[in-house]
Protein backbone atom coordinates (compact mmCIF):
# COMPACT_ATOMS: atom_id res chain seq x y z
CA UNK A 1 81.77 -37.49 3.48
CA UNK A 2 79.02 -35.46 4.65
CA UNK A 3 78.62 -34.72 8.80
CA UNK A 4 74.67 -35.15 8.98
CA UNK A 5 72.99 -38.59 8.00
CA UNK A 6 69.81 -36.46 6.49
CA UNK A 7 72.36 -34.54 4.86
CA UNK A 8 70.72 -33.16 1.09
CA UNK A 9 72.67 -35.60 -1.31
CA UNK A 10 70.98 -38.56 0.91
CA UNK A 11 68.11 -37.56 0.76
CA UNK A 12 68.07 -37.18 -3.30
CA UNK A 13 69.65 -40.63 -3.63
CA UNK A 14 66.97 -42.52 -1.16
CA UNK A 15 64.24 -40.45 -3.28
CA UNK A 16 65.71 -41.38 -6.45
CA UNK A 17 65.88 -44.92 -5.28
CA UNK A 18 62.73 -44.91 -4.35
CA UNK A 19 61.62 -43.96 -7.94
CA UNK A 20 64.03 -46.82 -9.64
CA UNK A 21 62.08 -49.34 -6.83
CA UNK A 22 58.52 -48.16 -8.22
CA UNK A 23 59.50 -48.92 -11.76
CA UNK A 24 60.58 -52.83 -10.50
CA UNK A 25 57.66 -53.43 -8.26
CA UNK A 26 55.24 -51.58 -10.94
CA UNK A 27 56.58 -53.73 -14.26
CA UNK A 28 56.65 -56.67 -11.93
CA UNK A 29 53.65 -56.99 -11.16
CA UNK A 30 51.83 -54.87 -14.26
CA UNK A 31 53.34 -56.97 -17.01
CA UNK A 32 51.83 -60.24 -15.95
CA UNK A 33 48.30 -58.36 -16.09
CA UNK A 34 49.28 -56.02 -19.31
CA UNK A 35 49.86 -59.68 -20.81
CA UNK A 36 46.82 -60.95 -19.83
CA UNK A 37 44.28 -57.86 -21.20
CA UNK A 38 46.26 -58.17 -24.89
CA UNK A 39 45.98 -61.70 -24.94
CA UNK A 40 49.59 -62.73 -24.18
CA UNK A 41 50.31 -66.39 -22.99
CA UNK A 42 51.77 -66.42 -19.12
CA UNK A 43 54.65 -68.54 -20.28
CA UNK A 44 55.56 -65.54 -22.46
CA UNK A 45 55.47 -63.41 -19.53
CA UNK A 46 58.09 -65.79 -17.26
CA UNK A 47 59.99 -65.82 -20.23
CA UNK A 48 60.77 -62.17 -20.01
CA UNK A 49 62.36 -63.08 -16.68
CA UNK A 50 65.75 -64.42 -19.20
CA UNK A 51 66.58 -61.69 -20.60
CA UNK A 52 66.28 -59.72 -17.35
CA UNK A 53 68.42 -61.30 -15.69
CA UNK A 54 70.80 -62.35 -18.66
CA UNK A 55 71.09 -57.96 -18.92
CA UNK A 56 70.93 -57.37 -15.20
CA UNK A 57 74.12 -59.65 -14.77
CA UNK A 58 75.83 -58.01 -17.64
CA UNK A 59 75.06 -54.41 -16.33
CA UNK A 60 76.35 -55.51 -12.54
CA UNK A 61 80.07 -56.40 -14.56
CA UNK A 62 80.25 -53.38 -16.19
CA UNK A 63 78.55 -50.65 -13.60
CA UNK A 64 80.77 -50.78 -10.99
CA UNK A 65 83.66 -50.65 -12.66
CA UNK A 66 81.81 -47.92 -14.77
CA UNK A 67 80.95 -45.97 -11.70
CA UNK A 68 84.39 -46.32 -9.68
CA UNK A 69 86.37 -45.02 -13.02
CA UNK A 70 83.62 -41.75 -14.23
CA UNK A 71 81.42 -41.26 -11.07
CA UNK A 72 78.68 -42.71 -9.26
CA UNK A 73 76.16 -39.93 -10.95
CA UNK A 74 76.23 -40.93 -14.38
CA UNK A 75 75.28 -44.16 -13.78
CA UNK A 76 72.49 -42.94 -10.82
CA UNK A 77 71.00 -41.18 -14.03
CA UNK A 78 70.86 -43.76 -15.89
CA UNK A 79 69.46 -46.49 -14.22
CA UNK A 80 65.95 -44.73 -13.83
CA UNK A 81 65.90 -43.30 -16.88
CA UNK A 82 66.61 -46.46 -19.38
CA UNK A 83 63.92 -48.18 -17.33
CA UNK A 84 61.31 -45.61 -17.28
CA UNK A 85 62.00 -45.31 -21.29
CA UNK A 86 61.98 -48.98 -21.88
CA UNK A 87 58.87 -49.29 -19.83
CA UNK A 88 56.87 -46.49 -22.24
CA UNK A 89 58.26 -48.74 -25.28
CA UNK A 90 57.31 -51.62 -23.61
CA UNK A 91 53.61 -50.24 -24.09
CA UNK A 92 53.88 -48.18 -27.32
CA UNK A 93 55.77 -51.30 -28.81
CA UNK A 94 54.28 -54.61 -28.04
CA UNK A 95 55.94 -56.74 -30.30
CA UNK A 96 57.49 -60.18 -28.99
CA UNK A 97 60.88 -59.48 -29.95
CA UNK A 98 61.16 -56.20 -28.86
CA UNK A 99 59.49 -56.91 -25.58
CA UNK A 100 62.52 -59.13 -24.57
CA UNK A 101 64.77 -56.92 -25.37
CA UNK A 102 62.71 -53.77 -23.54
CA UNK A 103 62.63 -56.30 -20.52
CA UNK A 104 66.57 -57.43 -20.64
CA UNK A 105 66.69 -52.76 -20.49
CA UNK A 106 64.61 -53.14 -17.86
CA UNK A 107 67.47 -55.53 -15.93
CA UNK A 108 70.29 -53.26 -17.24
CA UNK A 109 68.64 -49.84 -15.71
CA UNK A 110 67.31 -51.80 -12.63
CA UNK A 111 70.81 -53.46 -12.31
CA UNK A 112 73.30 -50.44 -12.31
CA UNK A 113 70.61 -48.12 -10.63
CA UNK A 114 70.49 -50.25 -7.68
CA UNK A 115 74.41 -50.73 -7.67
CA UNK A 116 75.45 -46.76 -7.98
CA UNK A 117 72.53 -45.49 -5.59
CA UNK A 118 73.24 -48.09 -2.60
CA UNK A 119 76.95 -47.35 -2.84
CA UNK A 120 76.85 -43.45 -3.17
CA UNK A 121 74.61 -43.58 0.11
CA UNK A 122 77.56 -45.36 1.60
CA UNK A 123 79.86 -42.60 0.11
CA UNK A 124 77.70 -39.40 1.52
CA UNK A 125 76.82 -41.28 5.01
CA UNK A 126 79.20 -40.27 8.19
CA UNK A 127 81.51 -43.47 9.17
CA UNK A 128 80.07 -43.76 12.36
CA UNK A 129 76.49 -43.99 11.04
CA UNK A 130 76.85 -46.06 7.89
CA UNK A 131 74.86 -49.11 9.52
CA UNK A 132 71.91 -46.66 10.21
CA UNK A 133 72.24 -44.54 7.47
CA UNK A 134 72.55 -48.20 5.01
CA UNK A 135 69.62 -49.47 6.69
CA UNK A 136 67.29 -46.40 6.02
CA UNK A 137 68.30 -46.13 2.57
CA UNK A 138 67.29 -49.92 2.32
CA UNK A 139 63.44 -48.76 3.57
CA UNK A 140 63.02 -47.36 -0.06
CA UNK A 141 62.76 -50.75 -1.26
CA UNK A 142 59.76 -51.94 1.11
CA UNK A 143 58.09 -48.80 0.61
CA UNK A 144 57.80 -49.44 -3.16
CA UNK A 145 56.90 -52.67 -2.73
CA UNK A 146 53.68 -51.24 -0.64
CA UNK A 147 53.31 -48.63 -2.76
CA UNK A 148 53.36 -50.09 -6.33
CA UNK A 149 50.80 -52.82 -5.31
CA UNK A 150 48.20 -49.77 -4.24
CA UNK A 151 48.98 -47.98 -7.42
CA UNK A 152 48.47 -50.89 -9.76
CA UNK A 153 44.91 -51.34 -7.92
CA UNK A 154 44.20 -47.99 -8.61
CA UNK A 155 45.43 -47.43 -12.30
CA UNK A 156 44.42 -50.89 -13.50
CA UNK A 157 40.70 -50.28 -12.09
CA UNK A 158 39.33 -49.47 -15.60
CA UNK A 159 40.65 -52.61 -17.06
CA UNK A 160 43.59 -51.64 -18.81
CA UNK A 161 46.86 -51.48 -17.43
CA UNK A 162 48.21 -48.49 -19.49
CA UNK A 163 48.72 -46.21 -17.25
CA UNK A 164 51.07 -48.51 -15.19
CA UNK A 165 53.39 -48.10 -18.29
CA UNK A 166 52.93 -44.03 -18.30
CA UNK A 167 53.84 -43.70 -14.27
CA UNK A 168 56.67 -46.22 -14.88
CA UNK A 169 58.01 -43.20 -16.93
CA UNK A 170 57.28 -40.68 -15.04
CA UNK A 171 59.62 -42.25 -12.13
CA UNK A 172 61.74 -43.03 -14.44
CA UNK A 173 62.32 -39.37 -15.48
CA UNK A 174 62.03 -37.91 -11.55
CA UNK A 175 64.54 -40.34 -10.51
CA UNK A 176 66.99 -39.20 -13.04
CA UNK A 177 66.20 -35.84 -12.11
CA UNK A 178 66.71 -36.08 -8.46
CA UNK A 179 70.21 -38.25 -9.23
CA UNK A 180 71.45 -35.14 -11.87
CA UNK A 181 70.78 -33.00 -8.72
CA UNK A 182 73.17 -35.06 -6.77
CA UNK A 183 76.16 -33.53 -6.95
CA UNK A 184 78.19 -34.70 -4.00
CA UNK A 185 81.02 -35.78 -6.14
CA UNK A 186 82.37 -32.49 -7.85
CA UNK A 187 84.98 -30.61 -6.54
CA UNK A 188 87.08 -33.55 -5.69
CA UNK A 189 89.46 -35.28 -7.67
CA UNK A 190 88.77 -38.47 -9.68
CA UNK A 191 88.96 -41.65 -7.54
CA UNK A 192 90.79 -43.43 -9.88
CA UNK A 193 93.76 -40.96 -9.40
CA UNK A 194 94.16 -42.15 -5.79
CA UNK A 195 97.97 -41.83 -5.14
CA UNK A 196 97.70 -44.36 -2.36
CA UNK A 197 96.52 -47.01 -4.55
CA UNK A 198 99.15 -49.65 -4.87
CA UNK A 199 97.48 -52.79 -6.25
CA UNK A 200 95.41 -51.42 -9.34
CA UNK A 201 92.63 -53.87 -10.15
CA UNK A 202 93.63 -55.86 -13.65
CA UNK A 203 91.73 -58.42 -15.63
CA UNK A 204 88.45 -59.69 -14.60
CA UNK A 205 89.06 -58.21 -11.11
CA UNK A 206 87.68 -54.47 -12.27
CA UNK A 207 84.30 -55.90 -12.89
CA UNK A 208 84.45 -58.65 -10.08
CA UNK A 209 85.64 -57.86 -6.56
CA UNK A 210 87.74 -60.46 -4.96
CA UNK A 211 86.86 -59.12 -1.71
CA UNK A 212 83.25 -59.06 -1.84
CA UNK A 213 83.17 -63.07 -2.29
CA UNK A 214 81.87 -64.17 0.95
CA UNK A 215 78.82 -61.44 0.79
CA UNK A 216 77.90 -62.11 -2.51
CA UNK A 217 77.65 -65.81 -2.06
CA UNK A 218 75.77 -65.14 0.93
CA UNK A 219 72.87 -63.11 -1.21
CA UNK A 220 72.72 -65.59 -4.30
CA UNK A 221 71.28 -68.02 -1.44
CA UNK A 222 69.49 -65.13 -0.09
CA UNK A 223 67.68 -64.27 -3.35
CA UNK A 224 67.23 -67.70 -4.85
CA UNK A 225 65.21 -68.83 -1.64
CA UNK A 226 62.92 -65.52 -1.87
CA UNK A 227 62.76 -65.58 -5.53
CA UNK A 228 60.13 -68.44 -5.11
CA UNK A 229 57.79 -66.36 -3.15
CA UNK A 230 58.50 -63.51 -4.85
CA UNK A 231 57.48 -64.83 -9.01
CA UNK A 232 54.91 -67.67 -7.34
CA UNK A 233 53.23 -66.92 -4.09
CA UNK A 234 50.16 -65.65 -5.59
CA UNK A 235 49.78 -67.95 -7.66
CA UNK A 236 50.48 -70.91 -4.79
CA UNK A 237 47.39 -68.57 -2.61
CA UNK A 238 45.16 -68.73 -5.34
CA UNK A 239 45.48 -72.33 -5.49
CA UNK A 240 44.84 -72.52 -1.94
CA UNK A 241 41.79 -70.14 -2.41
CA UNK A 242 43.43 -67.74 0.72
CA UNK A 243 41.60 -64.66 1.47
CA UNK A 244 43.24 -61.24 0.53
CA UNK A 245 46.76 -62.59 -0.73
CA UNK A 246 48.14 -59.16 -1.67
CA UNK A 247 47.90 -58.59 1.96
CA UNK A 248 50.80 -60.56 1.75
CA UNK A 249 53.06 -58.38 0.77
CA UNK A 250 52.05 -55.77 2.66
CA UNK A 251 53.60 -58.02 5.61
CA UNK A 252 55.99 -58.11 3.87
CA UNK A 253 56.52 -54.91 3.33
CA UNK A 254 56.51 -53.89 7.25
CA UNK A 255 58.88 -56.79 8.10
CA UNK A 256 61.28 -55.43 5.67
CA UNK A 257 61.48 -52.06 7.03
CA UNK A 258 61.53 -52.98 10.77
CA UNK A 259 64.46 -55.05 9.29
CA UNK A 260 66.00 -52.23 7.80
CA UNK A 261 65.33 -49.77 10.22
CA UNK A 262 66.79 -52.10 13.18
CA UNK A 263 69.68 -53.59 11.40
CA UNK A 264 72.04 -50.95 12.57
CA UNK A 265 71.54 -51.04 16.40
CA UNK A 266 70.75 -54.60 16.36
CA UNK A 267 74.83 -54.85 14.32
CA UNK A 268 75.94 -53.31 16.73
CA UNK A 269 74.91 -55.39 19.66
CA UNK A 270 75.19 -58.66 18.07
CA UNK A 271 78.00 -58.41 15.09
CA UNK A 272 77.17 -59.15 11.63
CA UNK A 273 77.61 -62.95 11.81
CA UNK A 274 75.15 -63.44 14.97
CA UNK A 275 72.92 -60.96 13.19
CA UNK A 276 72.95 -62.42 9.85
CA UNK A 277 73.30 -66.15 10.56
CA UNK A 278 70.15 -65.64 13.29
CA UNK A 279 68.04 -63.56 10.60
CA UNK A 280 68.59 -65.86 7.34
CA UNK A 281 67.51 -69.04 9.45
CA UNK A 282 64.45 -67.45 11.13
CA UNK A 283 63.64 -65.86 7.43
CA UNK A 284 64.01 -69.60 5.61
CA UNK A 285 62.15 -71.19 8.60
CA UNK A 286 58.90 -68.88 8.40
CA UNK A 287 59.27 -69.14 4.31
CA UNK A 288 59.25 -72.94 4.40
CA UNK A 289 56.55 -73.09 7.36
CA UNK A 290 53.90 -72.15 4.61
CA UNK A 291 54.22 -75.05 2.92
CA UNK A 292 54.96 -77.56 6.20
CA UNK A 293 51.93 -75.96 7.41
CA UNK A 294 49.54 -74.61 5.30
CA UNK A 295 47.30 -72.06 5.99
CA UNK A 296 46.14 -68.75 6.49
CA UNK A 297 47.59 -67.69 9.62
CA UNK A 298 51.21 -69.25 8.49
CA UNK A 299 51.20 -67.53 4.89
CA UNK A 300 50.94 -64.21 6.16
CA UNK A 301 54.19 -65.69 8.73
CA UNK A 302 55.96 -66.39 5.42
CA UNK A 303 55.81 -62.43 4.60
CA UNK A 304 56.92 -61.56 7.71
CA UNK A 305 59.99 -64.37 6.50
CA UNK A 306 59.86 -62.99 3.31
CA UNK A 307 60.44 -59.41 4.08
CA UNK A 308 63.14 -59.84 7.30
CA UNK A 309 65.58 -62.08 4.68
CA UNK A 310 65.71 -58.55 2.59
CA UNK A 311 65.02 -56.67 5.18
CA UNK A 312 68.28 -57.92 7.02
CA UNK A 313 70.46 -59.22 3.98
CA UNK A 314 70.71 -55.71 1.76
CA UNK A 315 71.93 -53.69 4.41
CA UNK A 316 74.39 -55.98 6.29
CA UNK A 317 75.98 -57.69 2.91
CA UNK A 318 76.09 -53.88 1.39
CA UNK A 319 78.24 -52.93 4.61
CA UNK A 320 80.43 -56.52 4.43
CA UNK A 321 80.89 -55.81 0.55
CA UNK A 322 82.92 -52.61 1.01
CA UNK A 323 84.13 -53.36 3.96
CA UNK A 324 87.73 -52.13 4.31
CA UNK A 325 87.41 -51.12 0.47
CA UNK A 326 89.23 -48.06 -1.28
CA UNK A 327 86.26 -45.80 -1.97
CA UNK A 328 87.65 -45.84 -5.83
CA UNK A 329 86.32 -49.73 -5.70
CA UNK A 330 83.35 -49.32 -3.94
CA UNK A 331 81.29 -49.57 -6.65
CA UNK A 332 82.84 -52.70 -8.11
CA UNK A 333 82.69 -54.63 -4.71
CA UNK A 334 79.12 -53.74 -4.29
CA UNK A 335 77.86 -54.87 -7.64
CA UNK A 336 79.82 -58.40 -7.32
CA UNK A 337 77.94 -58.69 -4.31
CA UNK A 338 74.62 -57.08 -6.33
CA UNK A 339 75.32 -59.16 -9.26
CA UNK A 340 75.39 -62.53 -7.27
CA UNK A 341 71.60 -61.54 -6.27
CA UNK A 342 70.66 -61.08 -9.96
CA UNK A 343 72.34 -64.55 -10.48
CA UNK A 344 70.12 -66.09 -8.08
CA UNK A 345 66.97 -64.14 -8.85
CA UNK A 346 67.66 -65.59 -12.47
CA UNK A 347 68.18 -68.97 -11.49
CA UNK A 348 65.47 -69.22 -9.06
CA UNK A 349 63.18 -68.28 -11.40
CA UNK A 350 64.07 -70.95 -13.61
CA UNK A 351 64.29 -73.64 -10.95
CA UNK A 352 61.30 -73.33 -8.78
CA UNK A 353 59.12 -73.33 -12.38
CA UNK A 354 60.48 -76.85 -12.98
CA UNK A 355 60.63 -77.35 -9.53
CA UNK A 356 56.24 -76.71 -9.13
CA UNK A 357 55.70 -78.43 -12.45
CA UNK A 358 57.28 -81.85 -11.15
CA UNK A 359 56.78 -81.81 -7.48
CA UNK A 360 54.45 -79.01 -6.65
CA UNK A 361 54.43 -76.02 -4.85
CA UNK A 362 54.76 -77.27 -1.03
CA UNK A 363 58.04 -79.05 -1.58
CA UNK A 364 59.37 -76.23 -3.57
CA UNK A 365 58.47 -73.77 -1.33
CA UNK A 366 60.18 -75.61 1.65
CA UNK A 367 63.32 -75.77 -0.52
CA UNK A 368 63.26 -72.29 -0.68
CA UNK A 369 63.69 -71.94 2.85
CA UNK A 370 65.97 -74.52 2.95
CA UNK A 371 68.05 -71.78 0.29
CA UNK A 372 67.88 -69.32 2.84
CA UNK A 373 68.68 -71.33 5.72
CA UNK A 374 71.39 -72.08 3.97
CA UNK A 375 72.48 -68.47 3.59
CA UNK A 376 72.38 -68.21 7.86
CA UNK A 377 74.78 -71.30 7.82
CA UNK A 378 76.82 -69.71 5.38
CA UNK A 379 77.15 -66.80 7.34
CA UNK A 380 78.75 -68.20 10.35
CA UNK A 381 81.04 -70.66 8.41
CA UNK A 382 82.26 -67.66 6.66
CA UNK A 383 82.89 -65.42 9.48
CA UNK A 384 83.59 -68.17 11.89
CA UNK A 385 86.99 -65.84 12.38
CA UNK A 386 85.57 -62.66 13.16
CA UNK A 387 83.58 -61.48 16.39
CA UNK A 388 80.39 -62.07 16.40
C-alpha cells in the first residue's frame, strides 16, 4: 500500500489503462468503417461482437484467478499487448475467419486488462482514499472515449482507416510498457501464501467470487441497458437526421468523468446504496427519455444518462466487489463482477438487434432504460441491510 494517491505505480497503471481504453474505443468504432471501405457487409461487423464477448467472458474466469495466484503484472502486460497485436493482424489479415478470432483476442486482452489494472489501482491506493483514488482511475475510460472519436476523424480523413489499426498497436505496445514498469508487487511475498487464509477458494469459486454476487448482478443490468446506446445510437440519430451525433458522446464523455471524479465525496455523504440506487434510475430515466421524447435537446440528455450510469457504476461496484476481500482474491472478485458486464454487453448486443428489427428503435431504447432502472432498484433491494 502506497501513502500518496499520485503515488508512481498509479500513475503507470491509469496511463496504461488509458492505452488498453484507446484500443476499445478505437476498434469500436474503426472496424465498422474499416468494414465498410473493403466492402464488408455490417451484419459481418455485429457479428464480430460473438466472439468478443464469448472470449471476454472466458478471459474474466480465468484472469482473476490468474492474477491473484502469479501477480497482477503479468496479466497488466498482457491485456494491451494481445490487443494491440490482434488489432495489426486484424489489418494485415483480413480474412473472415481469422477476423473472428482476432476480434474474440480483442475480448480476451480487453477483458483481463481491464480486470488486473482496476484492481492493482485498488492494491497501490491508501485505504482511506480508495473511493477517490477508484474514481480517478475510472476517468481513463471517458477520456478514451473522447479521445478515440477525435483520432478516428483525424486518421480516417484520407479515406482509409489503416492507420486506426497501426495506433491501435502502438497503445497496445506503450501500455504494456508502462504495466512492465509497474513494479509495486516485488519484494513481497506471494499472496497466495497468506498464512491467515483459512477458507482456500475450491472448485468453480477460484474463477467466480461468491462475494462479489450482488455487484456483479448490479452491472449486467448496468451494461445491458447502455449497451443499446452504445452499438446503436448513431445509427438511431442518423435515422432521425440529428445534427452532429458524435457530439454525443462527447456528453457523454464529460458526464462520465464528473461521475467518476465525484463518486468518492458524493459515497461518502450518501452511502453506496443512496448513491447507486439514485444514479442508475436518473441514468435509465434520461436513456429512455430519448425515445419517450424525441429530439435534439433530449438525445444529447441521453449522453449525459449514458455517461453518469458508467460514470457512477465502475467505481462504486469495483469498491462493493472487494469489499472486505483478502487482497490474494481481489482479482477474482473483481472480474466476477467484470465478467457479469461482459455478459450483459454480449447479450445486449444480441437483444436490442432483434429488439429494433421487430419493434423499432424507440421501444427498445426505452427498455434500455428500463435495464438500468432496474439496476437502481436492484441496488437498494440488495443493500436494503446496510446504511445508506
Amino acid at each position: 500500500m502506497q501513502e500518496k494517491l499520485f503515488n508512481r505505480y498509479f500513475i503507470l497503471i491509469w496511463f496504461s489503462m488509458l492505452c488498453l481504453m484507446l484500443i476499445q474505443n478505437l476498434m469500436c468504432s474503426g472496424i465498422p468503417l474499416f468494414f465498410a471501405s473493403r466492402g464488408f457487409s455490417t451484419s459481418f461487423a455485429g457479428l464480430l461482437g460473438l466472439p468478443f464477448a464469448l472470449f471476454g467472458i472466458l478471459a474474466r474466469t480465468t484472469g482473476g484467478y490468474l492474477m491473484d495466484r502469479f501477480g497482477r503484472r503479468i496479466i497488466m502486460i498482457l491485456g494491451p499487448l494481445l490487443m494491440g497485436i490482434a488489432s495489426l493482424l486484424f489489418l494485415l489479415l483480413p480474412f473472415a475467419p481469422l477476423m473472428l478470432l482476432f476480434r474474440g483476442l480483442h475480448g480476451a486482452g480487453f477483458s483481463i486488462g481491464q480486470a488486473g489494472s482496476s484492481t492493482a489501482t485498488i492494491d497501490v491506493t491508501p485505504q482511506e482514499k480508495s473511493s477517490l483514488g477508484v474514481g480517478i482511475f475510472w476517468v481513463s475510460t471517458a477520456l478514451a472515449i473522447a479521445v478515440a472519436g477525435w483520432l478516428i476523424e483525424i486518421l480516417g480523413s484520407g479515406g482509409t482507416y489503416d492507420r486506426i489499426f497501426y495506433f491501435s498497436f502502438a497503445f497496445g505496445v506503450l501500455g504494456a510498457i508502462l504495466a512492465f514498469l509497474c513494479r509495486y508487487e516485488e519484494g513481497k511475498p506471494p499472496v497466495v501464501r497468506e498464512p491467515q487464509e483459512v477458507n482456500p477458494l475450491h472448485g468453480l469459486r477460484k474463477f467466480l467470487y461468491p462475494a462479489a454476487a450482488r455487484p456483479a448482478v448490479i452491472e449486467f443490468f448496468v451494461m445491458l441497458g447502455v449497451s443499446c446506446c452504445n452499438i446503436f445510437i448513431f445509427t438511431y440519430a442518423v435515422l432521425q437526421g440529428y445534427a452532429n451525433p458524435s457530439f454525443f458522446m462527447v456528453v457523454a464523455a464529460l458526464s462520465m468523468t464528473v461521475s467518476n471524479l465525484a463518486s468518492g465525496r458524493l459515497l461518502r455523504a450518501l452511502g453506496h446504496r443512496t448513491l447507486l440506487s439514485i444514479a442508475m434510475v436518473l441514468s435509465g430515466a434520461l436513456i429512455a427519455l430519448i425515445a419517450l421524447v424525441p429530439s435534439q435537446a433530449t438525445f444529447y440528455l441521453g449522453g449525459v444518462g449514458f455517461g453518469m450510469a458508467q460514470g457512477f457504476s465502475f467505481p462504486i461496484l469495483t469498491l462493493l466487489a472487494v469489499d472486505n476481500v483478502p487482497q490474494n482474491h481481489r482479482g477474482t472478485a473483481n472480474s466476477t463482477m467484470l465478467m457479469a458486464g461482459d455478459l450483459g454487453v454480449g447479450l445486449g448486443t444480441l437483444l436490442w438487434g432483434i429488439s429494433i428489427q421487430f419493434c423499432g428503435f424507440h421501444v427498445s431504447i426505452a427498455l434500455s432504460g428500463l435495464a438500468v432502472i432496474l439496476s437502481g432498484v436492484l441496488s437498494l433491494l440488495f443493500y436494503c441491510r446496510c446504511k445508506p
